[in-house]
C-alpha atoms as a PDB file:
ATOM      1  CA  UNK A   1     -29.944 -13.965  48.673  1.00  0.00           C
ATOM      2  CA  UNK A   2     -31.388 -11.884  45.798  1.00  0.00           C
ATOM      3  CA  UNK A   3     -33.987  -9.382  46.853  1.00  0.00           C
ATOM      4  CA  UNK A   4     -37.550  -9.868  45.544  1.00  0.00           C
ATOM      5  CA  UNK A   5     -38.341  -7.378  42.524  1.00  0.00           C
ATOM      6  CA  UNK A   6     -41.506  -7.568  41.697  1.00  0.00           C
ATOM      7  CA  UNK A   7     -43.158  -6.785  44.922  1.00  0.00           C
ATOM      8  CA  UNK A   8     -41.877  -2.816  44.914  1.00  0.00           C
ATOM      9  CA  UNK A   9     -42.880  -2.803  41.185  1.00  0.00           C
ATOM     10  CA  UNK A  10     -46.208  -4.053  41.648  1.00  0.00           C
ATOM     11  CA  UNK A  11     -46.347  -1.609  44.560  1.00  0.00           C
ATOM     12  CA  UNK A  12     -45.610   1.549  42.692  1.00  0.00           C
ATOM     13  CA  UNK A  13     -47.933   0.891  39.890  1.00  0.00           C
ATOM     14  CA  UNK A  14     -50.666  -0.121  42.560  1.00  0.00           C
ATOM     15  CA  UNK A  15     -50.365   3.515  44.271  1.00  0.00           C
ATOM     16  CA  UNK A  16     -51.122   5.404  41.037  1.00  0.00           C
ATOM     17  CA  UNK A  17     -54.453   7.228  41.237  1.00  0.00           C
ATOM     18  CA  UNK A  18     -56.259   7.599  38.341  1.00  0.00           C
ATOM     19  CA  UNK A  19     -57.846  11.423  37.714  1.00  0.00           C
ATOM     20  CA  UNK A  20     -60.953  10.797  36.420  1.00  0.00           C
ATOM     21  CA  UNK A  21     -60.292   7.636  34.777  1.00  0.00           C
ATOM     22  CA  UNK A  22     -56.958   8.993  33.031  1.00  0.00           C
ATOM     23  CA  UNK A  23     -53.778   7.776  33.903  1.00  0.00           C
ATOM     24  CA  UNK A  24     -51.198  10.722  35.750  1.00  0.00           C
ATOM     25  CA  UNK A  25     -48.260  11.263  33.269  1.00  0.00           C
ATOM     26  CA  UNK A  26     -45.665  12.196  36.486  1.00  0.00           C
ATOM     27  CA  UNK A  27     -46.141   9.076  38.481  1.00  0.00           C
ATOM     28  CA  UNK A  28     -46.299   6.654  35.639  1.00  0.00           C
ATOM     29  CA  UNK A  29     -43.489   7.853  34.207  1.00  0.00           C
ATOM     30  CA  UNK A  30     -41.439   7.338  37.271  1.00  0.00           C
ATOM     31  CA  UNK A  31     -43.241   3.746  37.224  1.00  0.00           C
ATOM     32  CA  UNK A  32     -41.987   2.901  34.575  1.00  0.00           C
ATOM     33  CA  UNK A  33     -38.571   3.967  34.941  1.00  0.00           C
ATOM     34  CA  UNK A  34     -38.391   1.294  37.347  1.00  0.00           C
ATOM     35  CA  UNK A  35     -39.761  -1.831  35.012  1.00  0.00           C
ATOM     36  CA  UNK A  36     -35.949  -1.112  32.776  1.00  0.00           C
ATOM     37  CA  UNK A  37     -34.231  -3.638  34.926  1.00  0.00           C
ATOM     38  CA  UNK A  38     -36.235  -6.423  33.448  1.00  0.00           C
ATOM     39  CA  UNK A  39     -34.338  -6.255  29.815  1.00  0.00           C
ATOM     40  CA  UNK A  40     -31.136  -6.006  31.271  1.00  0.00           C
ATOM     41  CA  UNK A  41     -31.950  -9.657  32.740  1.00  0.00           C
ATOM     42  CA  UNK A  42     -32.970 -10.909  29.832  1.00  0.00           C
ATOM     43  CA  UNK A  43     -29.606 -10.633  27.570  1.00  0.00           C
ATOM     44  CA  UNK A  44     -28.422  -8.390  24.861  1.00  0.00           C
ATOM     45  CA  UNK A  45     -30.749  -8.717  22.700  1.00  0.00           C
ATOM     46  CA  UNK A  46     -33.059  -6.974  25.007  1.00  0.00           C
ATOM     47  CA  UNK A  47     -30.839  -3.695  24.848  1.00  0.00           C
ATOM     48  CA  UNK A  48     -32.459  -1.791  22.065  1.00  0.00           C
ATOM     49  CA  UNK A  49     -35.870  -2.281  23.559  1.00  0.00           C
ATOM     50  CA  UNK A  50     -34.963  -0.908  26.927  1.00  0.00           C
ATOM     51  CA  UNK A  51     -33.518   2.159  24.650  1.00  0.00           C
ATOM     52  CA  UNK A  52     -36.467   2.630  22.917  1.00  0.00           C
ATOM     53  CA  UNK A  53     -38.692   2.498  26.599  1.00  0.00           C
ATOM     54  CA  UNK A  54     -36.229   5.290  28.194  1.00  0.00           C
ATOM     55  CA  UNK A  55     -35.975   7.633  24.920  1.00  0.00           C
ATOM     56  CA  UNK A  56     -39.483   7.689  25.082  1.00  0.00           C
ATOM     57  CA  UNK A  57     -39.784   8.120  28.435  1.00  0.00           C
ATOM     58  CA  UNK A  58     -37.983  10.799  28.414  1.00  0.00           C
ATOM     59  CA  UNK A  59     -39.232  12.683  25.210  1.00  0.00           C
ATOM     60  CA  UNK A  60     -42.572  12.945  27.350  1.00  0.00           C
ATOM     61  CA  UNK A  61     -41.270  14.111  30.338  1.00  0.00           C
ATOM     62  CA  UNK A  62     -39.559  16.643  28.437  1.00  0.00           C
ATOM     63  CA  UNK A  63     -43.062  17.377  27.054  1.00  0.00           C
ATOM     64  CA  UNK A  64     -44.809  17.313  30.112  1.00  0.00           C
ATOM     65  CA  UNK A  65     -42.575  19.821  32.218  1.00  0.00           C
ATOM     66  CA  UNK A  66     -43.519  22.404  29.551  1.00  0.00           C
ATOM     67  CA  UNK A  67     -47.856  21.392  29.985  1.00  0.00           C
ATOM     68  CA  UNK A  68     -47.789  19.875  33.170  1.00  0.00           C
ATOM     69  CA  UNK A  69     -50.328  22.770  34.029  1.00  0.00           C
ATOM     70  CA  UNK A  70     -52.878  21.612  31.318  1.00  0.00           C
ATOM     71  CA  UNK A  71     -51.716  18.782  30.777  1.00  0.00           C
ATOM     72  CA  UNK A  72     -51.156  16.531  34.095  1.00  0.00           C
ATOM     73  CA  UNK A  73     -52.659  13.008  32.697  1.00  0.00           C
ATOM     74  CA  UNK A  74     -51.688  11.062  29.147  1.00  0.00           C
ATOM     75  CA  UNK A  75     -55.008  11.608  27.793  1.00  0.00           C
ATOM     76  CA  UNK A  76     -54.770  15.274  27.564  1.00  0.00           C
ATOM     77  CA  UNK A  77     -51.385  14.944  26.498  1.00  0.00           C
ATOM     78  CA  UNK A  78     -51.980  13.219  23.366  1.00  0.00           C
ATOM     79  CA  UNK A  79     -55.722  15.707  23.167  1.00  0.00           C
ATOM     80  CA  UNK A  80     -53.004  18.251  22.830  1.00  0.00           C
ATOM     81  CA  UNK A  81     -51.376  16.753  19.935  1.00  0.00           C
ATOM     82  CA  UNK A  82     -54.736  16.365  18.288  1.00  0.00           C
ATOM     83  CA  UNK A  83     -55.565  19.732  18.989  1.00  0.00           C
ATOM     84  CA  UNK A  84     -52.376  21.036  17.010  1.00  0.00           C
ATOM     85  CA  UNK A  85     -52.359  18.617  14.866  1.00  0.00           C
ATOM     86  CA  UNK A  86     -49.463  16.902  15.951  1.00  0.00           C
ATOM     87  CA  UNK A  87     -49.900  13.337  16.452  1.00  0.00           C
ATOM     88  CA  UNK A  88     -47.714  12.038  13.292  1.00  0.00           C
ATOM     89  CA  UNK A  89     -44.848  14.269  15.053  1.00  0.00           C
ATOM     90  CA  UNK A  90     -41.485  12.010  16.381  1.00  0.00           C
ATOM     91  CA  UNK A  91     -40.664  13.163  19.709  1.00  0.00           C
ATOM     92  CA  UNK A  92     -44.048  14.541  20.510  1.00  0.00           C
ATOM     93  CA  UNK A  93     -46.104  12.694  23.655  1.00  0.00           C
ATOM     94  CA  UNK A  94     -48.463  11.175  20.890  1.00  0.00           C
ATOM     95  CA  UNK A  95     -45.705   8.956  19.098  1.00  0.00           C
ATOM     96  CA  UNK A  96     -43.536   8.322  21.878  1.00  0.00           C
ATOM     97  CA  UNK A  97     -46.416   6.869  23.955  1.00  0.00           C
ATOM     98  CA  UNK A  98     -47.389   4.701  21.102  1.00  0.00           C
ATOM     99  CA  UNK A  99     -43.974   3.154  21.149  1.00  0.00           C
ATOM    100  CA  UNK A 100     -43.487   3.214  24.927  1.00  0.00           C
ATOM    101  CA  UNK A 101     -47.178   1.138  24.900  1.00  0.00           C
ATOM    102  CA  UNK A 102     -46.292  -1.278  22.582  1.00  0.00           C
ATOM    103  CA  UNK A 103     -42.562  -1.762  24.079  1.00  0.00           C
ATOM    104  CA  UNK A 104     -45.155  -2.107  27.375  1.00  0.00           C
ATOM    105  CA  UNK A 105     -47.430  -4.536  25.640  1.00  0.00           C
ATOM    106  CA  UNK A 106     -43.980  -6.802  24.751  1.00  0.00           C
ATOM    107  CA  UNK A 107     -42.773  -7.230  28.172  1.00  0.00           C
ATOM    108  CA  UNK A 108     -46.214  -7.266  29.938  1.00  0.00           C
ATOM    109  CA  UNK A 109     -47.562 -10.579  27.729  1.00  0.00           C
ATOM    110  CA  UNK A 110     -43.855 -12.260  28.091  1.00  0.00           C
ATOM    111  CA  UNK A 111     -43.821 -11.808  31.898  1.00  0.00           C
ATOM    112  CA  UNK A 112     -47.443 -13.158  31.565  1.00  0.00           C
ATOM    113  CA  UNK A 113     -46.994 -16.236  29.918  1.00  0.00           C
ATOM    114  CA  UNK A 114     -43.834 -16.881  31.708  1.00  0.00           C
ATOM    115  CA  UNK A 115     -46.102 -17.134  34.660  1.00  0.00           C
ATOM    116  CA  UNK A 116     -48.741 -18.892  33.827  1.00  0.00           C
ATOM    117  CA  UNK A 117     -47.340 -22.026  31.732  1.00  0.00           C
ATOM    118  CA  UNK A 118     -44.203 -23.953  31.878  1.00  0.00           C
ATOM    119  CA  UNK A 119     -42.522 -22.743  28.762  1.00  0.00           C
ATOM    120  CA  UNK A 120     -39.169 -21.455  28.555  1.00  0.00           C
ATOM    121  CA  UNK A 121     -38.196 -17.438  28.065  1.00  0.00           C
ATOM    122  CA  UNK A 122     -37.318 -18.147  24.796  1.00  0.00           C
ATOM    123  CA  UNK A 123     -40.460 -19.528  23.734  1.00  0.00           C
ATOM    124  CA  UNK A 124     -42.422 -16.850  25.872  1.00  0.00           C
ATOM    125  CA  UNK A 125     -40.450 -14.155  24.246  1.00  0.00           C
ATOM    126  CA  UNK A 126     -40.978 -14.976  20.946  1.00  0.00           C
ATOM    127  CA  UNK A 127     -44.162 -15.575  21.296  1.00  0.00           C
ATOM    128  CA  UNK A 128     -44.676 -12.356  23.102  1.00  0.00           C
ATOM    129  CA  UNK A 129     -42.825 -10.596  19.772  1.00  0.00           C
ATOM    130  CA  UNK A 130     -44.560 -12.445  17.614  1.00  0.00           C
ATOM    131  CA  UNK A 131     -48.117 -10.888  19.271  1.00  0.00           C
ATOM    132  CA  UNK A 132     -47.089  -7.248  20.075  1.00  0.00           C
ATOM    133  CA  UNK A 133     -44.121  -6.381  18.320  1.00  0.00           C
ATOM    134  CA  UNK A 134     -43.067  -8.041  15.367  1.00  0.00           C
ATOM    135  CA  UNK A 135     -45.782  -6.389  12.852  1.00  0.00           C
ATOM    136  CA  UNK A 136     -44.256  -2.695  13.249  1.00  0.00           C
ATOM    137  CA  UNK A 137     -40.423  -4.230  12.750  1.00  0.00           C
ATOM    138  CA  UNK A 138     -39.028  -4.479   9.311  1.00  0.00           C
ATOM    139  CA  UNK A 139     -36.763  -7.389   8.315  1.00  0.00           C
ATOM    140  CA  UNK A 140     -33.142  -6.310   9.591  1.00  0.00           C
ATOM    141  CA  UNK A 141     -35.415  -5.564  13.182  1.00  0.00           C
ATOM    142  CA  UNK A 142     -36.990  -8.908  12.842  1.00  0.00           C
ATOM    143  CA  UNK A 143     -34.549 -10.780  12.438  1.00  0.00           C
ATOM    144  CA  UNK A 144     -32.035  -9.215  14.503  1.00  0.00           C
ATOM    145  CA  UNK A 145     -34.301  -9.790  17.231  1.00  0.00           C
ATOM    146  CA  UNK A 146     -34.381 -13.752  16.215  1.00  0.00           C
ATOM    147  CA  UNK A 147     -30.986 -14.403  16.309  1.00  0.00           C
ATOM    148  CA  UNK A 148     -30.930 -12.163  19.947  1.00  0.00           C
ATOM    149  CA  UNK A 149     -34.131 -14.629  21.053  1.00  0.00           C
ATOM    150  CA  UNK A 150     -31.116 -17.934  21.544  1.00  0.00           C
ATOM    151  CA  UNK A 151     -28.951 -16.250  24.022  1.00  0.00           C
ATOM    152  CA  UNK A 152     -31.958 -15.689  26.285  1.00  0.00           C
ATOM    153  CA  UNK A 153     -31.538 -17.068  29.894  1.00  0.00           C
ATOM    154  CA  UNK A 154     -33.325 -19.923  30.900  1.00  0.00           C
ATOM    155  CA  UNK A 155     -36.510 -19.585  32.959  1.00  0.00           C
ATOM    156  CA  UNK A 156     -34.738 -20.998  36.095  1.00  0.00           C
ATOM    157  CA  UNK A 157     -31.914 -18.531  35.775  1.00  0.00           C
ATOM    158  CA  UNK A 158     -33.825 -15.720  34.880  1.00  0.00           C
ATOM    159  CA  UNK A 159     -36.491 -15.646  37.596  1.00  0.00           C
ATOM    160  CA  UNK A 160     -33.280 -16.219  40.128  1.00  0.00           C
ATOM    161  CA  UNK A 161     -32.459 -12.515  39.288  1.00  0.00           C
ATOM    162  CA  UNK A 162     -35.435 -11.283  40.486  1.00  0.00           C
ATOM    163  CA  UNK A 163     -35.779 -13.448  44.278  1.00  0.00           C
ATOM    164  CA  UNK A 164     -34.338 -16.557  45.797  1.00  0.00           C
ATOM    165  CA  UNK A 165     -37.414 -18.662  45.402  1.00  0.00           C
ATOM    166  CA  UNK A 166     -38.226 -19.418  41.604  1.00  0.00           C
ATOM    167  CA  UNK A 167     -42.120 -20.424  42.758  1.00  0.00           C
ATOM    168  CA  UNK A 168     -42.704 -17.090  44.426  1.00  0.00           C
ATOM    169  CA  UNK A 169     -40.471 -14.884  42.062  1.00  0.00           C
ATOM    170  CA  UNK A 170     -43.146 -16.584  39.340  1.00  0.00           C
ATOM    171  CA  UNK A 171     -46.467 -15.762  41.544  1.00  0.00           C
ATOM    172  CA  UNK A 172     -45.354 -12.016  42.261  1.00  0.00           C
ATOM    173  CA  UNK A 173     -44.888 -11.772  38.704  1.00  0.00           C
ATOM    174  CA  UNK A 174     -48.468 -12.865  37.460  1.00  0.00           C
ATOM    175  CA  UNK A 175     -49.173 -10.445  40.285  1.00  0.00           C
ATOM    176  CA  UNK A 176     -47.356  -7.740  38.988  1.00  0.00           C
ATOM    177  CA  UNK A 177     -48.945  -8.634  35.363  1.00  0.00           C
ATOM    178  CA  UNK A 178     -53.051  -7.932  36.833  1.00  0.00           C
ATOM    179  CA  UNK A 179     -51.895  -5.055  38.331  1.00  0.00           C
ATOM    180  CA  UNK A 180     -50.057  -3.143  35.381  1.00  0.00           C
ATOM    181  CA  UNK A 181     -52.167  -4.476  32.186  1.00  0.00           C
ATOM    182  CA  UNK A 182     -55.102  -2.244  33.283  1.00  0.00           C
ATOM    183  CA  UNK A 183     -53.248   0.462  32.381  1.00  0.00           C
ATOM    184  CA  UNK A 184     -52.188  -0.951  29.406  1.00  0.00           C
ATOM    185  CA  UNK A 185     -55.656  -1.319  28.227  1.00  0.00           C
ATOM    186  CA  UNK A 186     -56.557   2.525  29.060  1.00  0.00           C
ATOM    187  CA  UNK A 187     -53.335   3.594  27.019  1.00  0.00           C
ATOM    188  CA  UNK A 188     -54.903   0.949  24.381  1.00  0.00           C
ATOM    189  CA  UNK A 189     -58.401   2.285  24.770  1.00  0.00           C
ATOM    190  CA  UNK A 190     -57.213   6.037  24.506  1.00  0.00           C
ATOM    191  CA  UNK A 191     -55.586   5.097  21.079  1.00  0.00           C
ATOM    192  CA  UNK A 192     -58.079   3.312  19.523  1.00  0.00           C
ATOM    193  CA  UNK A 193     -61.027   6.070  20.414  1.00  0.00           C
ATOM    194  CA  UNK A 194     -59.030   8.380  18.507  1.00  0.00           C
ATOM    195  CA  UNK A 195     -58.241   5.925  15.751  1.00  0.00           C
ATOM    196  CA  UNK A 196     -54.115   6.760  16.473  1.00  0.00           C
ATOM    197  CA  UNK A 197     -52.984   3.460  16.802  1.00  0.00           C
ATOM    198  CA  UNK A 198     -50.259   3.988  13.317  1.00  0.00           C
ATOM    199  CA  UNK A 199     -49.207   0.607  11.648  1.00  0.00           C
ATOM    200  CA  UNK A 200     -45.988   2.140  10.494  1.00  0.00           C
ATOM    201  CA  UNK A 201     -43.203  -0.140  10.858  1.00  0.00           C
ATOM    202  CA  UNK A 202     -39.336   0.431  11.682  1.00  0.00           C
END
């Protein structure tokens, strides 16, 4: 039997404590460490956004273990880069969140919709691009990703990598989806109040 994998997601994202109303860069990092699995279930095509989640992950954990002291949530992380003028800088916390929130953004509305209508991953998924992703990718991204978007598992398949019973599997995903997208929207929130939210594509 395949062991549930949302429920210990959900969990670890449900123990974060926010500090005053900012999210804890330490915790959610480790967080979402643990959401990579996902794209490896979902087929190749999947790869290079699971790369893009961990190289950002990591390029603010590097930054962090050098602030950590003044710098313990994302909000002052990305203050920082204001401060010294730094938030056009790849590899600094300010860009590499922005991509790590919209990689976030991809997954979060494709797990949603899987959950809440019949449709199959593919359609999800491209939908789910189509809504988060697909304005900062240039043409080769685009459609690269396409072509990827056939070899996706089906919806019965996929949800049997994540538990042994395809109607709970989908109901401790939508769970999973109310308890992350909040802090999706104060990543969101924290971008848009400082007008950082850069429609540069790749």
């Amino acid at each position: 039997m395949t062991e549930p994998f949302f429920p210990g997601l959900t969990a670890r994202f449900a123990a974060i404590q926010l500090e005053d109303g900012e999210i804890p860069v330490e915790v959610f990092l480790s967080a979402c460490a643990e959401i990579l699995p996902i794209f490896d279930r979902l087929g190749m095509v999947f790869k290079t956004v699971k790369s893009d989640i961990h190289g950002n992950l990591d390029k603010i954990g590097k930054a962090f273990k050098t602030t950590h002291a003044s710098c313990p949530t994302l909000t002052k992380m990305v203050q920082k880069d204001i401060a010294d003028k730094n938030t056009k800088k790849d590899g600094l916390p300010t860009v590499s969140l922005l991509w790590l929130k919209r990689a976030l953004e991809f997954i979060t509305l494709l797990l949603g919709k899987l959950s809440s209508t019949d449709h199959e991953v593919k359609q999800c998924g491209q939908e789910a691009y189509d809504a988060t992703l697909v304005k900062f990718h240039g043409f080769i991204v685009r459609k690269t990703f396409g072509a990827g978007m056939s070899a996706v598992p089906t919806k019965k398949d996929f949800c049997a990598k994540f538990g042994s019973d395809e109607a709970q599997t989908i109901s401790e995903m939508a769970e999973y989806v109310k308890v992350f997208s909040p802090f999706l929207e104060n990543i969101q929130q924290l971008y848009i109040s400082n007008q950082l939210d850069d429609a540069s594509t790749v």
